[in-house]
N, C-alpha and C. Protein backbone atom coordinates (compact mmCIF):
# COMPACT_ATOMS: atom_id res chain seq x y z
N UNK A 1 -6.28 31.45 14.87
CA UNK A 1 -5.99 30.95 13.55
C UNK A 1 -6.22 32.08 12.55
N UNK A 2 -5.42 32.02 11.77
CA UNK A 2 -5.31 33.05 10.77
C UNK A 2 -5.76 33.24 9.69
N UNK A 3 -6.04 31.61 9.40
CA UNK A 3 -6.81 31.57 7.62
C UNK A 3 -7.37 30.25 8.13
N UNK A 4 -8.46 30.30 7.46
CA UNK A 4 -9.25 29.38 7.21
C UNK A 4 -9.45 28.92 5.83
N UNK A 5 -9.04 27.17 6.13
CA UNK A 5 -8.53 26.43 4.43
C UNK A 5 -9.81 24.85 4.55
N UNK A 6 -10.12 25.17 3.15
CA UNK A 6 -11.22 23.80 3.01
C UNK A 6 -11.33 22.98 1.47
N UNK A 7 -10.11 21.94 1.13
CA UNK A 7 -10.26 21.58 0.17
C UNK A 7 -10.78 20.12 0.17
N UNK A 8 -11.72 20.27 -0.83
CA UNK A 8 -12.76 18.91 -1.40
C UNK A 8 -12.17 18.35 -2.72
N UNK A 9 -12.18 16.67 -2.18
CA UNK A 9 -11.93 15.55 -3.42
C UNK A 9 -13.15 15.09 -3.73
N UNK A 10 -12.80 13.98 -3.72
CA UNK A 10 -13.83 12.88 -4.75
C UNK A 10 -14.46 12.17 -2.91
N UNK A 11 -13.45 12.14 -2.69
CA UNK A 11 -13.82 11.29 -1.23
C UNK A 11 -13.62 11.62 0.02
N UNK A 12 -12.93 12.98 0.16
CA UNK A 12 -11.85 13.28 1.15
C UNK A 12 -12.28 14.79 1.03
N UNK A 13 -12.19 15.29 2.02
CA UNK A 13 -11.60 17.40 1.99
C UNK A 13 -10.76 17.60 3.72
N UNK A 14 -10.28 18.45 2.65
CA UNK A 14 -9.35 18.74 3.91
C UNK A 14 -9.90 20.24 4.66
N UNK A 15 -9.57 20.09 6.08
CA UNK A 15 -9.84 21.23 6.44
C UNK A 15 -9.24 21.67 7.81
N UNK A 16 -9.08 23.01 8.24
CA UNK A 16 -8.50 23.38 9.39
C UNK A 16 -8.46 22.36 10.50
N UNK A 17 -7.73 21.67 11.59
CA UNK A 17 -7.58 20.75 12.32
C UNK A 17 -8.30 22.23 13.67
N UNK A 18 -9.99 21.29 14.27
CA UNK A 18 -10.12 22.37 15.34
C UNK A 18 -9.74 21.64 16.63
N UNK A 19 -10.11 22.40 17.59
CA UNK A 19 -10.35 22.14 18.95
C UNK A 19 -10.90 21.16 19.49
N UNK A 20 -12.58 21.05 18.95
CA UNK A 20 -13.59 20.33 19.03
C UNK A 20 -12.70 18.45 18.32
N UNK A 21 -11.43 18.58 17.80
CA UNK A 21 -10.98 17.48 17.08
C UNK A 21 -10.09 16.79 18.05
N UNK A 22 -9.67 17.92 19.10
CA UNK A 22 -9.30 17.15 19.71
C UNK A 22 -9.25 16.18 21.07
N UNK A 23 -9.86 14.65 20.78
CA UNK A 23 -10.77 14.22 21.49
C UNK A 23 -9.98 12.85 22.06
N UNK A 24 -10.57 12.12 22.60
CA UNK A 24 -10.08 10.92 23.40
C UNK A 24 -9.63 9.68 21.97
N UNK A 25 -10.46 9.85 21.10
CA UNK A 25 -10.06 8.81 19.90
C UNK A 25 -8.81 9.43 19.14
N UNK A 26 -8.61 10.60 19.01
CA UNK A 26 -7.72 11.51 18.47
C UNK A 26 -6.81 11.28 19.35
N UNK A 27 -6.34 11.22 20.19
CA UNK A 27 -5.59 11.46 21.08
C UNK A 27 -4.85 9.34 21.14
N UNK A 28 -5.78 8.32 20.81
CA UNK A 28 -5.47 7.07 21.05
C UNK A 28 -4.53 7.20 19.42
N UNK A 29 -5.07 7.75 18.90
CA UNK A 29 -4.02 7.56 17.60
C UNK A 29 -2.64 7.88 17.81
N UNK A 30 -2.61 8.59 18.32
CA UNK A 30 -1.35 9.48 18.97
C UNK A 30 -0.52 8.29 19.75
N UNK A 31 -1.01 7.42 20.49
CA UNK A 31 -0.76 6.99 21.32
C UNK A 31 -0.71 5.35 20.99
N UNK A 32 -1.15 5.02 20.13
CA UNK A 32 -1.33 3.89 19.02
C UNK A 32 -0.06 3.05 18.53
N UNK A 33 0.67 2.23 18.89
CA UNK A 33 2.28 2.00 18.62
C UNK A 33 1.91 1.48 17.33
N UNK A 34 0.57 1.26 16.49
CA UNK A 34 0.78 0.73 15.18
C UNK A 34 0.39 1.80 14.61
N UNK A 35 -0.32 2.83 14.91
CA UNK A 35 -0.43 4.02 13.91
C UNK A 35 0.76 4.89 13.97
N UNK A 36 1.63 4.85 15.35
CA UNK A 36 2.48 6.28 15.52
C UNK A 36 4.12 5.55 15.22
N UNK A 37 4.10 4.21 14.92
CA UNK A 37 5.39 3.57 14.46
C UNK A 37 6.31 4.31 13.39
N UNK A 38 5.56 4.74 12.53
CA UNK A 38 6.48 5.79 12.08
C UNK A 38 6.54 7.01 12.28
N UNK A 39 6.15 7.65 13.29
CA UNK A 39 5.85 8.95 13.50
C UNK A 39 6.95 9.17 14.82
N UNK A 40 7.51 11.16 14.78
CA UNK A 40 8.04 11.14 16.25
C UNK A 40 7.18 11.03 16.96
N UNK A 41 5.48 11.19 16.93
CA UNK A 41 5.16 11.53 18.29
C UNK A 41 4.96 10.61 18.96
N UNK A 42 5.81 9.29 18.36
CA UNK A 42 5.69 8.06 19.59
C UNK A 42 6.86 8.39 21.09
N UNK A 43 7.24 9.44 20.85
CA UNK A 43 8.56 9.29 21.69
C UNK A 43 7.89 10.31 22.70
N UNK A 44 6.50 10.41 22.79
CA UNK A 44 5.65 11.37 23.82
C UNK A 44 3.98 10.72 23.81
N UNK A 45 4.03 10.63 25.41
CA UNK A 45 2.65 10.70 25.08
C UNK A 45 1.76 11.57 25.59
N UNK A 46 0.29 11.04 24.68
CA UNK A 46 -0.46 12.79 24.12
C UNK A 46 -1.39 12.73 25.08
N UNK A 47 -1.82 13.43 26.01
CA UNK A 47 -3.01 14.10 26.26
C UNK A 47 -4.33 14.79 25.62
N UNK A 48 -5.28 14.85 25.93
CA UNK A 48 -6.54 16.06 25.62
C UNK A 48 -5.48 17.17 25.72
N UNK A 49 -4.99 17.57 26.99
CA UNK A 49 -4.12 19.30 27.10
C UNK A 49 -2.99 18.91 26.54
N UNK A 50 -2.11 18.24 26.50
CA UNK A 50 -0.85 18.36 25.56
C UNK A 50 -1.30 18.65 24.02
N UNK A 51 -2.37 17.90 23.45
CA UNK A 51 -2.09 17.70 22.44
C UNK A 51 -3.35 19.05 21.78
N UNK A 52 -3.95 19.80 22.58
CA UNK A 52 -4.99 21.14 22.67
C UNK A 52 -3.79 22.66 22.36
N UNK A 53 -2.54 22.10 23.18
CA UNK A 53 -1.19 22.87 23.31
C UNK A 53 -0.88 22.61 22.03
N UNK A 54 -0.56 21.81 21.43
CA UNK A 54 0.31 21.53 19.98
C UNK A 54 -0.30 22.54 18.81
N UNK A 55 -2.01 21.98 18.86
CA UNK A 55 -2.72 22.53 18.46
C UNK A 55 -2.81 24.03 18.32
N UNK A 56 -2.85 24.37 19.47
CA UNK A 56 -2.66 26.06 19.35
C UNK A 56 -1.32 26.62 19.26
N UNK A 57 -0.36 25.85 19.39
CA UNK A 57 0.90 26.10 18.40
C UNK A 57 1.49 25.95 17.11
N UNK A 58 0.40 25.07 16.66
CA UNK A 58 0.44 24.74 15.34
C UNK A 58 -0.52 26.02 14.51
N UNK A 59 -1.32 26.43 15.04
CA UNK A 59 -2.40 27.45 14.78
C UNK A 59 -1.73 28.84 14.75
N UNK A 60 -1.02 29.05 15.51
CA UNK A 60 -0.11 30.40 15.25
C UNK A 60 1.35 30.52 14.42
N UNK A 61 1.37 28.90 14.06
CA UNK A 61 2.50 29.19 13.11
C UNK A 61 2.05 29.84 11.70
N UNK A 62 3.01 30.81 11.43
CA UNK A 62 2.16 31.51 9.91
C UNK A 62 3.22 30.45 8.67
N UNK A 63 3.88 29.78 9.11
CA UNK A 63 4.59 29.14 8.07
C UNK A 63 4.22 27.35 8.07
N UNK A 64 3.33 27.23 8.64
CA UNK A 64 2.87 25.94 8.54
C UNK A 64 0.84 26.10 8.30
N UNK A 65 0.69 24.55 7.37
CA UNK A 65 -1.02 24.68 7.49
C UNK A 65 -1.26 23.37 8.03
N UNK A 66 -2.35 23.19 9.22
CA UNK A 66 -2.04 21.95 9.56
C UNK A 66 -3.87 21.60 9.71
N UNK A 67 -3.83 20.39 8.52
CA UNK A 67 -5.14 20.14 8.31
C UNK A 67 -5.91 18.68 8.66
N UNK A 68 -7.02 19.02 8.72
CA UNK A 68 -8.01 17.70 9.28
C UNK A 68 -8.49 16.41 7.78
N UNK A 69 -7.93 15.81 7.97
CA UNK A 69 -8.55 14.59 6.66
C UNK A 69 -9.83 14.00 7.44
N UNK A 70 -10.77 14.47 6.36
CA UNK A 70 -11.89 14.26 6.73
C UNK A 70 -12.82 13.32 5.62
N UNK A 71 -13.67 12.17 5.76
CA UNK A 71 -14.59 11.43 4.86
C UNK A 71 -15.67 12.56 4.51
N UNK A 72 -16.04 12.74 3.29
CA UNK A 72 -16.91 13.32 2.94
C UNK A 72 -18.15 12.44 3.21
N UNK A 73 -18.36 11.25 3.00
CA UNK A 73 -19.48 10.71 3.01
C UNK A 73 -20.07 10.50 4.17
N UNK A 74 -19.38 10.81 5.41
CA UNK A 74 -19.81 11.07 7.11
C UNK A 74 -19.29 12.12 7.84
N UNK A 75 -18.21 13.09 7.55
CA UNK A 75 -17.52 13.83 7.84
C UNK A 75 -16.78 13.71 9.23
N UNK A 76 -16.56 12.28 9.03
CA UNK A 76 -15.29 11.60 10.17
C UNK A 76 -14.05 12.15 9.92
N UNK A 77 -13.39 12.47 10.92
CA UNK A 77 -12.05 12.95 10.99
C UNK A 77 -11.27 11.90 10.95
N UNK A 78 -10.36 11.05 9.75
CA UNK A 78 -9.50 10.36 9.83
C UNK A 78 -8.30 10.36 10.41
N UNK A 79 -7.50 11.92 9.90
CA UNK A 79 -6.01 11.96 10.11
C UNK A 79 -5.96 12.88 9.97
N UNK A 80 -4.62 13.47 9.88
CA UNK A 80 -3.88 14.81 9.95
C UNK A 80 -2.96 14.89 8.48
N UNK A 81 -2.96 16.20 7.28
CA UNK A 81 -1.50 16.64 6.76
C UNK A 81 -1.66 17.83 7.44
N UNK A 82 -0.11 18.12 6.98
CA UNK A 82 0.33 19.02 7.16
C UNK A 82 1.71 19.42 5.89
N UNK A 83 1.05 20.93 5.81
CA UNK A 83 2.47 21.62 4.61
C UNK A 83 2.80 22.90 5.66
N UNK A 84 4.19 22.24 5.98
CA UNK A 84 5.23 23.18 6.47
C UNK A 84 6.55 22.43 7.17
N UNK A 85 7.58 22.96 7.53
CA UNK A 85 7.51 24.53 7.27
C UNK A 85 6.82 25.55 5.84
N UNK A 86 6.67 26.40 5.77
CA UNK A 86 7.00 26.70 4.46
C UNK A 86 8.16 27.50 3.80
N UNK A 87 8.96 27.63 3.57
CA UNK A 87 9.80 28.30 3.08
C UNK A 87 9.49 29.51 1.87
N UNK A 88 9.23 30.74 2.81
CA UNK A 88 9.11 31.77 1.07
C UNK A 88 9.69 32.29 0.31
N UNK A 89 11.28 31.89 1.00
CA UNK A 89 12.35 32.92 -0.09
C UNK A 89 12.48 31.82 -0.83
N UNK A 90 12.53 30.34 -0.55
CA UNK A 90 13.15 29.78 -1.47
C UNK A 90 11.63 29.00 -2.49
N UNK A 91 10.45 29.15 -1.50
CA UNK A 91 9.22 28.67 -2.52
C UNK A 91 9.31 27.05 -2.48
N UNK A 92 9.49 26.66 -0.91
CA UNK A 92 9.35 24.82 -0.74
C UNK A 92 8.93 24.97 0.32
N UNK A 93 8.21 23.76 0.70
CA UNK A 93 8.12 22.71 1.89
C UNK A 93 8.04 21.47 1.98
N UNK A 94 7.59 20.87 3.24
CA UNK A 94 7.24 19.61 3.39
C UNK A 94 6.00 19.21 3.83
N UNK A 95 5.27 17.73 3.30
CA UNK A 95 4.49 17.70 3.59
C UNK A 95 4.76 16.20 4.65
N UNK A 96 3.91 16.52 6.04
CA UNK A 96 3.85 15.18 6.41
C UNK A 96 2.26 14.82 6.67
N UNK A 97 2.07 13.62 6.99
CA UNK A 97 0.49 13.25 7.32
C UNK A 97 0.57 11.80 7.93
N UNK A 98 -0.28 11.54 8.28
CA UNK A 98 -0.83 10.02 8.74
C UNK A 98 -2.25 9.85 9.31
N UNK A 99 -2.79 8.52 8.68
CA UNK A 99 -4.28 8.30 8.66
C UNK A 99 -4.39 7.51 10.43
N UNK A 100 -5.12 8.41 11.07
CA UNK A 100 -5.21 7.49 12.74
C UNK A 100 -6.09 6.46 12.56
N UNK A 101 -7.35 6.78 11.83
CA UNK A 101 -8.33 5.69 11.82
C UNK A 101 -8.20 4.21 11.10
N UNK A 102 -7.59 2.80 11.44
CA UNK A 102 -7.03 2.21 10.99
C UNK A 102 -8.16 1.33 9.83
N UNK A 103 -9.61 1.71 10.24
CA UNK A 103 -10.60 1.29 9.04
C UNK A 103 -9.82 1.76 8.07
N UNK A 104 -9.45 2.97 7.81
CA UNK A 104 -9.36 3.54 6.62
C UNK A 104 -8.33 3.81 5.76
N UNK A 105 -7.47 2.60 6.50
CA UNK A 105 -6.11 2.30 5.89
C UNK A 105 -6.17 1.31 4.67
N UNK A 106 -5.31 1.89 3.59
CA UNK A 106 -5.72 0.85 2.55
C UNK A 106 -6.49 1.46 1.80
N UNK A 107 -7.50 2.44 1.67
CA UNK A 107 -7.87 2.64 0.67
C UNK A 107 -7.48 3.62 -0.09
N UNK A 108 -6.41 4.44 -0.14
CA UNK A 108 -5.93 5.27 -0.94
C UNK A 108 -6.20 6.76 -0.36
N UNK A 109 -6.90 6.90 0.82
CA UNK A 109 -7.22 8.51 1.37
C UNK A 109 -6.00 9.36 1.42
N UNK A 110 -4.40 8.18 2.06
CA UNK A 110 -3.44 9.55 1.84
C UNK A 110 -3.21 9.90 0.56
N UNK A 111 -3.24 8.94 -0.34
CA UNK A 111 -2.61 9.74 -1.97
C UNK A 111 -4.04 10.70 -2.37
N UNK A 112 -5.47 10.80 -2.06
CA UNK A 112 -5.81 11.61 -1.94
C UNK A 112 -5.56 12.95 -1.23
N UNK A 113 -5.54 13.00 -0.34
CA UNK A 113 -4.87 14.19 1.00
C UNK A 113 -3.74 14.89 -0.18
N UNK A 114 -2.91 14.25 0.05
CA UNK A 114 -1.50 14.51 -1.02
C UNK A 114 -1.77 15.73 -2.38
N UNK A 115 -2.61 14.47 -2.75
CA UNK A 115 -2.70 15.60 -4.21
C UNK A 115 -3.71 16.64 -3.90
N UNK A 116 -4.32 16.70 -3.04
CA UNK A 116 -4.86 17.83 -2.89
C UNK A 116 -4.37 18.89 -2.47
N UNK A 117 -3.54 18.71 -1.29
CA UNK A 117 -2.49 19.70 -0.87
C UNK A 117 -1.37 20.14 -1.58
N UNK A 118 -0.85 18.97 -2.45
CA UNK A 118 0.00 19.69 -3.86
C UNK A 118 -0.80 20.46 -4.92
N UNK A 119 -2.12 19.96 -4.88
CA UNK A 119 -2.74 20.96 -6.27
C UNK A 119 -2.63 22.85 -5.22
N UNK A 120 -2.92 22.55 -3.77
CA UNK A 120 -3.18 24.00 -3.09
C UNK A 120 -2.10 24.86 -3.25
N UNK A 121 -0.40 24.01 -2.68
CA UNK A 121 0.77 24.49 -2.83
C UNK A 121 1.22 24.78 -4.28
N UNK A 122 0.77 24.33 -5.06
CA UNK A 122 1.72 24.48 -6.69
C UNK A 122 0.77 25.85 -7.04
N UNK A 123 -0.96 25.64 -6.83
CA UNK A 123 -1.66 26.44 -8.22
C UNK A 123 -1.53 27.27 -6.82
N UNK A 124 -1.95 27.75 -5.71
CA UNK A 124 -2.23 29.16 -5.01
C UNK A 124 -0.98 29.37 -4.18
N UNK A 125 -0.23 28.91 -3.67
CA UNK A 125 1.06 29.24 -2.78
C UNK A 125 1.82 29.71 -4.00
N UNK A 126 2.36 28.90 -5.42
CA UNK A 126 3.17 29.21 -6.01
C UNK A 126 4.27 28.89 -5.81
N UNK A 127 4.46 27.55 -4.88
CA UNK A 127 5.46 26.61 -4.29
C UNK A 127 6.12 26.15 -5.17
N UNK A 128 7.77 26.07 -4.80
CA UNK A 128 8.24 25.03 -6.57
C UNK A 128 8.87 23.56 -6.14
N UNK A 129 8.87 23.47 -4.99
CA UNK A 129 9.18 22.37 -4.65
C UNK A 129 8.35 21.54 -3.36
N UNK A 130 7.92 20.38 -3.12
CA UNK A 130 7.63 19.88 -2.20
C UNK A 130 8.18 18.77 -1.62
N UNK A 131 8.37 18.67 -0.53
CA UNK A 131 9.04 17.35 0.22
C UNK A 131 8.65 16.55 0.96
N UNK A 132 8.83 15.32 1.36
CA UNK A 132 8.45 14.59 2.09
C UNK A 132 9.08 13.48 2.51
N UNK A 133 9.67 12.91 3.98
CA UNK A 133 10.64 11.98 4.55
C UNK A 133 9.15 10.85 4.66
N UNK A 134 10.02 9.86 4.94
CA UNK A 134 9.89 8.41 5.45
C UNK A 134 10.64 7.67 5.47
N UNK A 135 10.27 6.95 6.75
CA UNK A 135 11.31 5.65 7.29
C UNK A 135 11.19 4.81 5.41
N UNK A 136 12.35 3.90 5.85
CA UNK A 136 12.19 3.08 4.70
C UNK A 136 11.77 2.00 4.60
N UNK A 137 11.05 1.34 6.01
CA UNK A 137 10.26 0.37 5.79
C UNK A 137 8.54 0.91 6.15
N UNK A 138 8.54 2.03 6.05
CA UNK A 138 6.86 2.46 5.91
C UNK A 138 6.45 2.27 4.21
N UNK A 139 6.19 1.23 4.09
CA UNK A 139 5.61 1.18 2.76
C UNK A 139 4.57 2.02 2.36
N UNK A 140 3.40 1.88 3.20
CA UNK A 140 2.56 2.89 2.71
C UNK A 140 3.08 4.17 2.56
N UNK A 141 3.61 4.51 3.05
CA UNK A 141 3.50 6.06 2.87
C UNK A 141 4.70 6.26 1.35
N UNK A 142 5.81 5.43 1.31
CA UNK A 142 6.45 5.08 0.39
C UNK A 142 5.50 5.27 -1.39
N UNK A 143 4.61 4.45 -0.66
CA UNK A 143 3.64 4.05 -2.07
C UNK A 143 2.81 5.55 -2.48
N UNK A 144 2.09 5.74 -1.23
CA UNK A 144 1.66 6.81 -1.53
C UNK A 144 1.97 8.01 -1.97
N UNK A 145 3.42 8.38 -1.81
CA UNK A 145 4.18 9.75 -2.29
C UNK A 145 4.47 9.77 -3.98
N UNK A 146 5.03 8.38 -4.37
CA UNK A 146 5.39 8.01 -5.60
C UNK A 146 3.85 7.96 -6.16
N UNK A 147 2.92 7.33 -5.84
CA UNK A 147 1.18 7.10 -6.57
C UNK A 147 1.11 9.05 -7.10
N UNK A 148 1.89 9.58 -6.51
CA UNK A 148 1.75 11.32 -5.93
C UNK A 148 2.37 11.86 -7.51
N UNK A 149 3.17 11.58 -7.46
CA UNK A 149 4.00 12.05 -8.64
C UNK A 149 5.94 11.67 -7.75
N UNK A 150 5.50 11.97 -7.00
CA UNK A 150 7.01 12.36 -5.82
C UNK A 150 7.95 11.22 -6.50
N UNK A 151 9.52 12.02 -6.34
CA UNK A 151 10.91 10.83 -6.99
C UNK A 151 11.39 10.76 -5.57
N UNK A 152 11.98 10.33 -5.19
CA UNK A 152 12.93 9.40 -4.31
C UNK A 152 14.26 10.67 -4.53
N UNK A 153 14.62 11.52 -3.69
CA UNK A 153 15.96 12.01 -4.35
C UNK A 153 16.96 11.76 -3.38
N UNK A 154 16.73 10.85 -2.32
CA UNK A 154 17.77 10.76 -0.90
C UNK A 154 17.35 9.40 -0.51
N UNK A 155 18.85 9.25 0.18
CA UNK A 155 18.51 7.95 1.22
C UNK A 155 19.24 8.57 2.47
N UNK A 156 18.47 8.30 3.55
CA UNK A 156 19.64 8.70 4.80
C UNK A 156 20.14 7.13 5.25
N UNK A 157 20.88 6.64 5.68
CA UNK A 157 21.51 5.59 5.78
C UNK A 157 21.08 5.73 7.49
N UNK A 158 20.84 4.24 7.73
CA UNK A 158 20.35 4.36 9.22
C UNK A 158 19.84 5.27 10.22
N UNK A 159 18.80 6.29 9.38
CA UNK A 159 18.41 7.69 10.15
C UNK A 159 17.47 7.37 10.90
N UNK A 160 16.92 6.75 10.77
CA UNK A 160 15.63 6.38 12.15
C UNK A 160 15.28 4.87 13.05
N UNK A 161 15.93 4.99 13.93
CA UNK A 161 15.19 4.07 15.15
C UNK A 161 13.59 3.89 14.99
N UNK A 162 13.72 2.41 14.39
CA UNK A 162 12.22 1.83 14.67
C UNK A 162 12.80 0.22 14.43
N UNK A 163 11.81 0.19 16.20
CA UNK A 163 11.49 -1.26 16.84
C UNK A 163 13.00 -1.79 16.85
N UNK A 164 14.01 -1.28 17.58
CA UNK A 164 15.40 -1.26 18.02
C UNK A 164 16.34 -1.26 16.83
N UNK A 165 15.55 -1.20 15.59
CA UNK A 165 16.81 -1.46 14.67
C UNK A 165 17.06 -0.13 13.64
N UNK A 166 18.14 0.24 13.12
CA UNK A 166 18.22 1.82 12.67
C UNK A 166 17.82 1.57 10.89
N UNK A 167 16.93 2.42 10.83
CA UNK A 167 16.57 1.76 8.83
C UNK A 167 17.03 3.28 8.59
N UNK A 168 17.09 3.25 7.31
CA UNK A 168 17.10 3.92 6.33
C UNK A 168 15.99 5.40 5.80
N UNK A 169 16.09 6.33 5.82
CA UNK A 169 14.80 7.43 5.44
C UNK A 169 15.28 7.84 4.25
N UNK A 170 14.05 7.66 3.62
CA UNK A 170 14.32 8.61 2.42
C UNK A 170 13.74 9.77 2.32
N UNK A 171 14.11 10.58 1.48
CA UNK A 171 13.23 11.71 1.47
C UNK A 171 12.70 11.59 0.13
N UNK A 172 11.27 12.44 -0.56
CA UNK A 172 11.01 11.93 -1.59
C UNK A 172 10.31 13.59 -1.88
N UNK A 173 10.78 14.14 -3.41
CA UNK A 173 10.63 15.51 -3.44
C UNK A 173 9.52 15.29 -4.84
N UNK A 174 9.15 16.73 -5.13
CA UNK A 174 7.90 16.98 -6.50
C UNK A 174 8.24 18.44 -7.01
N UNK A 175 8.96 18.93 -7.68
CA UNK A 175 8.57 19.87 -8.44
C UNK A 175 7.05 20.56 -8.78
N UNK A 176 7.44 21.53 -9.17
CA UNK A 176 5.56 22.09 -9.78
C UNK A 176 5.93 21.77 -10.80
N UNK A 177 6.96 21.76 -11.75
CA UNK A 177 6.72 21.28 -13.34
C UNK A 177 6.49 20.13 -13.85
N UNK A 178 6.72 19.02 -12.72
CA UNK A 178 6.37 17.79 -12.71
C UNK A 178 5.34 17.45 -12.22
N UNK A 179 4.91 18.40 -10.99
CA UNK A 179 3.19 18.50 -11.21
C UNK A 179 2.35 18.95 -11.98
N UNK A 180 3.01 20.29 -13.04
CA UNK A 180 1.91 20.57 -13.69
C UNK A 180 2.31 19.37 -14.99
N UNK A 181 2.93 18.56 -14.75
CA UNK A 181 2.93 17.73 -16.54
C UNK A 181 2.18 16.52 -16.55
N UNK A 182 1.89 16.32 -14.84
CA UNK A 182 0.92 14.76 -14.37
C UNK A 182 -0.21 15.52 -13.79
N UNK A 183 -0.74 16.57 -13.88
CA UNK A 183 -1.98 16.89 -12.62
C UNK A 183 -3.09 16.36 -13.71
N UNK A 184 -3.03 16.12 -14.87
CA UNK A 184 -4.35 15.75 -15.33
C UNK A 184 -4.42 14.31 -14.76
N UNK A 185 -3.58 13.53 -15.03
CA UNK A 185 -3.75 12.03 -14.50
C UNK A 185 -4.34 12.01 -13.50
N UNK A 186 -4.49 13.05 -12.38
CA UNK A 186 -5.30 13.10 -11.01
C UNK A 186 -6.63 13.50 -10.73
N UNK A 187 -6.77 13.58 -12.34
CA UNK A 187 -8.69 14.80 -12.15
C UNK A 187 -9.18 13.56 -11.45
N UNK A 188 -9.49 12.76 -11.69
CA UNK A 188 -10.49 11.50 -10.89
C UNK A 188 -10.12 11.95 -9.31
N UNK A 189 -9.18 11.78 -8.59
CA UNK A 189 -9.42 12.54 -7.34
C UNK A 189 -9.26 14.13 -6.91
N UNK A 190 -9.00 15.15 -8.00
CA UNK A 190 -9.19 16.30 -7.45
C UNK A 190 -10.68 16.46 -8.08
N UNK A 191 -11.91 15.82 -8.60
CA UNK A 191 -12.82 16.41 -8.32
C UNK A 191 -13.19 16.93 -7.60
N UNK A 192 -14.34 17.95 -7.79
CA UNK A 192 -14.75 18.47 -6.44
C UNK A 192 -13.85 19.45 -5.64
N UNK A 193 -13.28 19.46 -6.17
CA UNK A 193 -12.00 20.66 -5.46
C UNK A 193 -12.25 21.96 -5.16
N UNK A 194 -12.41 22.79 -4.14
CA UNK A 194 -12.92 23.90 -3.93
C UNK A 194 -11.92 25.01 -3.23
């Protein structure tokens, strides 16, 4: 691994996804048809060594950061984001994520995750755009991108197979100028930001 990244909220910090993370509960998330329903990696299943492999392929990509959502108040590993690819000629990416631990669904940790990783990409990458897909019946994550600042700028018309029937993905994008014109509305969760 090439850089080592550690950002702190109010409730949440994110940090490098290690080795030591990846464990038998880590691995049931993966494997979880209600956590991985919107995710590809239902169309595989994960191992300790498959998913140790991803890991250290994810670790040598220099155009992706792929991080651990972690509770500050126990330093439980919830879930995974991730920003990449990254794109440097053109100054975008995407972000994807999902919370495995299903306690901790519902309380707002991804629109935390989110804005933390947009405050990293806008103020230190110097990113001007960010992206992010979802099926169109994943509400949460729906909710959470828009809670984000994120607009809706696409629909794909029947782009993803889930539970035999083909829905709809949208993609949902953020400017930095539209982040820097809402990032105060977010101080309550980028406290603590490091």
């Amino acid at each position: 691994m090439s850089e080592s990244y550690y950002f702190s909220g109010k409730r949440i910090y994110l940090r490098n996804v290690r080795i030591e993370d990846i464990n038998p509960t880590y691995c049931s998330w993966l494997n979880n048809p209600e956590v991985n329903q919107y995710l590809e990696t239902r169309f595989s299943y994960h191992t300790i060594k498959s998913t140790k492999k991803y890991l250290k392929t994810m670790n040598a990509d220099k155009d992706s950061i792929f991080l651990a959502i972690c509770l500050k108040k126990s330093d439980t590993h919830i879930g995974n984001i991730k920003l990449g690819a990254i794109n440097r000629c053109h100054n975008f990416a995407d972000i994807s994520l999902f919370i495995g631990d299903q306690k901790c669904w519902g309380y707002g940790y991804a629109l935390e995750a989110i804005l933390l990783l947009c405050d990293f990409a806008f103020e230190q990458l110097h990113l001007n755009k960010l992206m992010a897909g979802c099926y169109g019946n994943n509400i949460g994550s729906k909710k959470a991108f828009e809670k984000a600042g994120f607009n809706q700028e696409g629909i794909l018309k029947k782009f993803y197979l889930c539970n035999d029937t083909y829905v709809d993905g949208f993609i949902f994008c953020l400017l930095k100028e539209g982040w820097l014109k809402q990032k105060g509305c977010f101080d309550k969760c980028l406290i603590g930001k490091a």
